[in-house]
C-alpha atoms as a PDB file:
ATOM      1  CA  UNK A   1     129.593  52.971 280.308  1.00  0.00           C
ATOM      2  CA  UNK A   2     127.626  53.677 277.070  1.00  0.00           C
ATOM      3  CA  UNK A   3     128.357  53.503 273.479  1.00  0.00           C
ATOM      4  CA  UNK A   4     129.286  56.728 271.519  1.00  0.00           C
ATOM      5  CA  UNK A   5     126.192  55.881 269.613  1.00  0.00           C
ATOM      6  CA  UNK A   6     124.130  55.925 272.459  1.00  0.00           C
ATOM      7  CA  UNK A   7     121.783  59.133 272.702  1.00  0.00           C
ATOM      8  CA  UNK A   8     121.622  59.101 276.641  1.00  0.00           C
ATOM      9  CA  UNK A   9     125.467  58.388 276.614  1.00  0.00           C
ATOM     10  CA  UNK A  10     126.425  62.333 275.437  1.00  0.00           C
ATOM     11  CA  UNK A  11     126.920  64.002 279.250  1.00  0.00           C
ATOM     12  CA  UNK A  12     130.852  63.663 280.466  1.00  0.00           C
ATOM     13  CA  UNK A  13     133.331  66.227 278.111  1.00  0.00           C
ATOM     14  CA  UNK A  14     134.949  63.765 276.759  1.00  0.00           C
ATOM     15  CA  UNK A  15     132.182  62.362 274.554  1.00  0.00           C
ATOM     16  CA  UNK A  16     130.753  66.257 273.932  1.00  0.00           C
ATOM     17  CA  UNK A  17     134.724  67.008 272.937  1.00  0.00           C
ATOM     18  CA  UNK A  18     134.480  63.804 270.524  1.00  0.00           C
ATOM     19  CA  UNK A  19     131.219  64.710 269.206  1.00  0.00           C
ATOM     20  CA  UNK A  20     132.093  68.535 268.566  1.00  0.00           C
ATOM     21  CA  UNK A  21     135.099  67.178 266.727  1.00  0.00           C
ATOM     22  CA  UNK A  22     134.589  64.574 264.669  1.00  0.00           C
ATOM     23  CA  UNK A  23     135.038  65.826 261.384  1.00  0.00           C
ATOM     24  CA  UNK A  24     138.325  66.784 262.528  1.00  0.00           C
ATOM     25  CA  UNK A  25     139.324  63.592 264.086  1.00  0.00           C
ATOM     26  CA  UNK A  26     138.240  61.537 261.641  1.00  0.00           C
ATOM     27  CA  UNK A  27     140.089  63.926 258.597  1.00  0.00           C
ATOM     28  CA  UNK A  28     143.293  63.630 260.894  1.00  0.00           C
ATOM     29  CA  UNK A  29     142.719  59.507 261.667  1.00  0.00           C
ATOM     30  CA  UNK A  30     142.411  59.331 258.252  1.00  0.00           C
ATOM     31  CA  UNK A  31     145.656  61.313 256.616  1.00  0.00           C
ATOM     32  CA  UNK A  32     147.526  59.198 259.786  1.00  0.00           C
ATOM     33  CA  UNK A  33     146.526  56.117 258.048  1.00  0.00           C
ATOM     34  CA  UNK A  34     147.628  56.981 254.834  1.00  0.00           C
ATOM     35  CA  UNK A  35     151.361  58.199 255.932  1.00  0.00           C
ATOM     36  CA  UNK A  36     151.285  54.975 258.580  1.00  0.00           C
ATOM     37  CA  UNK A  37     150.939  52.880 255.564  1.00  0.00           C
ATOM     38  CA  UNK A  38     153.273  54.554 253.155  1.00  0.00           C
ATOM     39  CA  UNK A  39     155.933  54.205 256.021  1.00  0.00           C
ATOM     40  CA  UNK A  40     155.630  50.950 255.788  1.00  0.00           C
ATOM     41  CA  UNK A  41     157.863  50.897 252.788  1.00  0.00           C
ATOM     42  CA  UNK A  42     161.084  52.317 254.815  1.00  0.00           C
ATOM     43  CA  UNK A  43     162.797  49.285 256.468  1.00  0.00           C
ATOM     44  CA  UNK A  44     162.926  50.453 259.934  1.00  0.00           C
ATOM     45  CA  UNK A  45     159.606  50.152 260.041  1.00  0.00           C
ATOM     46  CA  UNK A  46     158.282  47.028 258.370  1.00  0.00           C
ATOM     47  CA  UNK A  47     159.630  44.584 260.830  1.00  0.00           C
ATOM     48  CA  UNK A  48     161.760  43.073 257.725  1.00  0.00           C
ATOM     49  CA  UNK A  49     158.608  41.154 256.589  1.00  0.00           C
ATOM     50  CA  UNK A  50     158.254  40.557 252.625  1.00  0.00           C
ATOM     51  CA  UNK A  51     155.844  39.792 250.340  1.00  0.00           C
ATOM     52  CA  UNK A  52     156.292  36.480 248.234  1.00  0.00           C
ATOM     53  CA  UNK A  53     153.862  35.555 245.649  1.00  0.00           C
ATOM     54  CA  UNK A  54     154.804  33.310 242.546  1.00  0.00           C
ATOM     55  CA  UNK A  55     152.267  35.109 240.520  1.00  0.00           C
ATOM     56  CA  UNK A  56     154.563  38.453 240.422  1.00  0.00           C
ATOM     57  CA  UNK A  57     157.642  36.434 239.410  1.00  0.00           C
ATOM     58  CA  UNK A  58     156.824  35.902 235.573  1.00  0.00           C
ATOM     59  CA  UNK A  59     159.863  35.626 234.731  1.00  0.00           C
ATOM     60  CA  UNK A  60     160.708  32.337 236.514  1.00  0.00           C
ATOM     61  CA  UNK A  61     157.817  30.526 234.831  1.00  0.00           C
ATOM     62  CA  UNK A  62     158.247  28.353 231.584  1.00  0.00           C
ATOM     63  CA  UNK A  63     155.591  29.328 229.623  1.00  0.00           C
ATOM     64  CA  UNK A  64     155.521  26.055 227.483  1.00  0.00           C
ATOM     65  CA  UNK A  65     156.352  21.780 228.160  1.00  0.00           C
ATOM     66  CA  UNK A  66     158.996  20.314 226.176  1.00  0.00           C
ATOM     67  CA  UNK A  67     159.894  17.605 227.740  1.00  0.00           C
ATOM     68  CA  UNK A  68     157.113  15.495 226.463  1.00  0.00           C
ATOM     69  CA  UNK A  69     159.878  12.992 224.766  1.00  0.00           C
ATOM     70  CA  UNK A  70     161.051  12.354 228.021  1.00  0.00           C
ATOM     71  CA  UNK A  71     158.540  12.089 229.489  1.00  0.00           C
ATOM     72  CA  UNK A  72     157.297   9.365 227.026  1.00  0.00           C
ATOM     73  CA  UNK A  73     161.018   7.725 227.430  1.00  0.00           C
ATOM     74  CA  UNK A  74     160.440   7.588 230.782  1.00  0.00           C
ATOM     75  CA  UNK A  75     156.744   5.885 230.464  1.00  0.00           C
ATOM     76  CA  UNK A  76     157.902   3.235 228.200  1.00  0.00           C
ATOM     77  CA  UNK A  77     161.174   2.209 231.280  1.00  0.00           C
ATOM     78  CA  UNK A  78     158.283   2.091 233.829  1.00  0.00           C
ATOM     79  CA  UNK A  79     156.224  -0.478 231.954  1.00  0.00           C
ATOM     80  CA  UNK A  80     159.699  -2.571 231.224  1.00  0.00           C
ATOM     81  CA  UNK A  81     160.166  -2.173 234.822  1.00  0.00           C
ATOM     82  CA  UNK A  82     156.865  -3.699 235.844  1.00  0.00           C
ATOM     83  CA  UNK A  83     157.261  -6.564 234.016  1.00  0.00           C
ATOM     84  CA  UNK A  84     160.503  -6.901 235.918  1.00  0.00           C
ATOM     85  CA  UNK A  85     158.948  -6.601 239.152  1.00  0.00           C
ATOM     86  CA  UNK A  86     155.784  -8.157 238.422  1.00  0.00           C
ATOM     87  CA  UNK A  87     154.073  -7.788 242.370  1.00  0.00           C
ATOM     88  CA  UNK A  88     155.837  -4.883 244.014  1.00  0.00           C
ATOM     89  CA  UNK A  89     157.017  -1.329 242.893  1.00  0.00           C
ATOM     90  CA  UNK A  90     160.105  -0.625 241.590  1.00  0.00           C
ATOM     91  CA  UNK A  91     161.560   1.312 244.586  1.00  0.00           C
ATOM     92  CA  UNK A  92     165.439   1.035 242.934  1.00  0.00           C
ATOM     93  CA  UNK A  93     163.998   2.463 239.164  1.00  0.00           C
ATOM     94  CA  UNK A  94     162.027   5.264 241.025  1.00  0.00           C
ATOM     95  CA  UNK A  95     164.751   6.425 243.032  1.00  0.00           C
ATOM     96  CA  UNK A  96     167.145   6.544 240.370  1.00  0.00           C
ATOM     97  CA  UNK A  97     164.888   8.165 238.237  1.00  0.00           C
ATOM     98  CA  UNK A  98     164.087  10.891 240.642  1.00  0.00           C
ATOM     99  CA  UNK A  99     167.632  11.491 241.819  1.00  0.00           C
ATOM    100  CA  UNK A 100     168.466  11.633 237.808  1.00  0.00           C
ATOM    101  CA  UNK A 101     166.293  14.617 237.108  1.00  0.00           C
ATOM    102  CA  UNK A 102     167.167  16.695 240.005  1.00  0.00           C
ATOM    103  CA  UNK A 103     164.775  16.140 242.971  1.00  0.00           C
ATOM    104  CA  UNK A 104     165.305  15.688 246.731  1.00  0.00           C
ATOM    105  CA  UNK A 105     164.673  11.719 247.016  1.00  0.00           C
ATOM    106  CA  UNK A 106     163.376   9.967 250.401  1.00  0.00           C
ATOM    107  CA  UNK A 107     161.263   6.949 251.281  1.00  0.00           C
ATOM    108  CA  UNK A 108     159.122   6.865 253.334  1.00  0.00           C
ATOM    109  CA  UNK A 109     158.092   3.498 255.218  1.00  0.00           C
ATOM    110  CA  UNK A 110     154.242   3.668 256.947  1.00  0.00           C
ATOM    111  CA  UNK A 111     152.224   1.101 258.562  1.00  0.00           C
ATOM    112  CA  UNK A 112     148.269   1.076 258.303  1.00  0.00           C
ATOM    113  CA  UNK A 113     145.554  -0.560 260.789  1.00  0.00           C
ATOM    114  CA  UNK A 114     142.049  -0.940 259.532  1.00  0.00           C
ATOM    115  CA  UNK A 115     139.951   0.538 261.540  1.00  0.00           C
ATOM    116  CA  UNK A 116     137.363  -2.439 261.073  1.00  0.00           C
ATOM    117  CA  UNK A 117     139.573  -5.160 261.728  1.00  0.00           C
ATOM    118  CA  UNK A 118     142.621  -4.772 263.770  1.00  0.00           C
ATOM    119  CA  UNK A 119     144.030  -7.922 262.951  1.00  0.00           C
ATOM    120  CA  UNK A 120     144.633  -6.453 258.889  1.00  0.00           C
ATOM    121  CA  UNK A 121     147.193  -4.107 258.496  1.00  0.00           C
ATOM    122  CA  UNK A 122     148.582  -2.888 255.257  1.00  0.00           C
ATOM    123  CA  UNK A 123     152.591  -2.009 255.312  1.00  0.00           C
ATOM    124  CA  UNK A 124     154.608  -0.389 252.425  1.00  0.00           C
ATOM    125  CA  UNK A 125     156.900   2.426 251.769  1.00  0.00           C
ATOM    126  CA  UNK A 126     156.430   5.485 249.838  1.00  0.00           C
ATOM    127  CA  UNK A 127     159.054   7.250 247.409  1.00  0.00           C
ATOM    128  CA  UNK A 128     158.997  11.157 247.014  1.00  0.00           C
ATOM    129  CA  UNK A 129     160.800  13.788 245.595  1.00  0.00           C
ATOM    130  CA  UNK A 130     160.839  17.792 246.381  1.00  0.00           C
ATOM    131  CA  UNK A 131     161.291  20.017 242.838  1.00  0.00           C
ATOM    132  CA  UNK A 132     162.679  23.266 244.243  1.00  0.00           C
ATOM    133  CA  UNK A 133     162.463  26.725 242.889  1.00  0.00           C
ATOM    134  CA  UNK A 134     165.337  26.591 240.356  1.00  0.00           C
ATOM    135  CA  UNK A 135     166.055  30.578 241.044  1.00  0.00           C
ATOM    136  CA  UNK A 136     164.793  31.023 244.440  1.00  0.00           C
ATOM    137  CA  UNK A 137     166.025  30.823 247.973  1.00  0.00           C
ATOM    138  CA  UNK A 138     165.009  26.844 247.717  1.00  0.00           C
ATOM    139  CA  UNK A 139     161.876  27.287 250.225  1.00  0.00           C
ATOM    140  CA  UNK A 140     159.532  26.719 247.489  1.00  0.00           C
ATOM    141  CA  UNK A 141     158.878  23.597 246.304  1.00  0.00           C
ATOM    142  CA  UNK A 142     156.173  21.547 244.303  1.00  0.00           C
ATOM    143  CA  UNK A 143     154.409  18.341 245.473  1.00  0.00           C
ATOM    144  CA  UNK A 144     153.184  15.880 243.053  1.00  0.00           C
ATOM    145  CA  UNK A 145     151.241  12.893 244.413  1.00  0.00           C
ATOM    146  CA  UNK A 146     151.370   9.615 241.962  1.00  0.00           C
ATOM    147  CA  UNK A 147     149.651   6.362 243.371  1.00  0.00           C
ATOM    148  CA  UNK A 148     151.874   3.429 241.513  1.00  0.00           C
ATOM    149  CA  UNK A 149     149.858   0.099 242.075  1.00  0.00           C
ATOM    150  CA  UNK A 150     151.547  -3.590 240.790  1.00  0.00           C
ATOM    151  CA  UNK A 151     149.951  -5.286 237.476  1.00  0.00           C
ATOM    152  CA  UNK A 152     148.730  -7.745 239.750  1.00  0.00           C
ATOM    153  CA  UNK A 153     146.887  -5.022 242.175  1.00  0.00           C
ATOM    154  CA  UNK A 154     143.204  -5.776 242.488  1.00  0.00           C
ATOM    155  CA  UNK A 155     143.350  -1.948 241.835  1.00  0.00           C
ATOM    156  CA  UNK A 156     145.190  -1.142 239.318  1.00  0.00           C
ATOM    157  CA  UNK A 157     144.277   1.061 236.471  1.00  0.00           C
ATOM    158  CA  UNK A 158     147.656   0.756 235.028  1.00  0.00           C
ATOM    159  CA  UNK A 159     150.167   4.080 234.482  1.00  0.00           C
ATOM    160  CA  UNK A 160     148.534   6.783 231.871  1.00  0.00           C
ATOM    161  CA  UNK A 161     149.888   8.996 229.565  1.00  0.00           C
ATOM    162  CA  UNK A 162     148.253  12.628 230.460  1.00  0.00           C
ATOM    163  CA  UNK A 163     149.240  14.179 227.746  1.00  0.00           C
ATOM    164  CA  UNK A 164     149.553  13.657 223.608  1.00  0.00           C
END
């Protein structure tokens, strides 16, 4: 069967009826489009799908950060608390801290094999919390990611303050 396009493809009726037509068929495809799409605003016939973007909610973003005192309090408790625990991570401070300020707290424990020797493996457990959307259905969240590495790592660059 050939293409529309094709020039030798033009001899059964149905392609001459297309061709004599197509003004018309395209005019009428294209008002159909139109009043498919703007029926897609009545809820019978959306499928009761939605449209969520953070970017049209302004009014659940805080436009400004004030809660750089705190956040300065709660530098100056994590460098008391690595003196206290001078070669791990202050799984006990973290938690509390999290659970204090409103996030979802788990651990999470993991074991790592080197891939270039199997005999060294690296163990250790992680601590995360999930910030929800204060004033939406709670299926939004935010993920921060925050390595925390002992004073006595061989990599530690010690905690920063990222803002002044």
């Amino acid at each position: 069967m050939g293409l529309l396009t094709d020039p030798t493809a033009g001899q059964g009726k149905f392609v001459k009826l297309l061709l004599k037509y197509c003004d018309k068929i395209c005019g009428l495809m294209y008002i159909a489009g139109i009043l498919w799409f703007c029926s897609l605003a009545y809820p019978a016939m959306n499928a009761n799908t939605y449209f969520s973007e953070n970017a049209l909610l302004p009014g659940l973003v805080k436009t400004q950060f004030r809660e750089d005192k705190e956040a300065l309090q709660y530098h100056e408790e994590l460098l008391d608390e690595m003196k206290k625990y001078d070669n791990s991570v202050p799984y006990p401070w973290l938690l509390a801290k999290f659970r204090q300020i409103g996030l979802d707290v788990f651990t999470h424990n993991f074991t790592l094999y080197s891939p270039l020797n199997k005999k060294e493996r690296y163990a250790g457990q992680n601590v995360y919390g999930i910030l929800r959307a204060p004033r939406a259905a709670s299926v939004e969240s935010l993920v921060l990611s925050v390595p925390y590495r002992p004073p006595t790592s061989r990599r530690n660059t010690g905690p920063k303050i990222l803002f002044s």
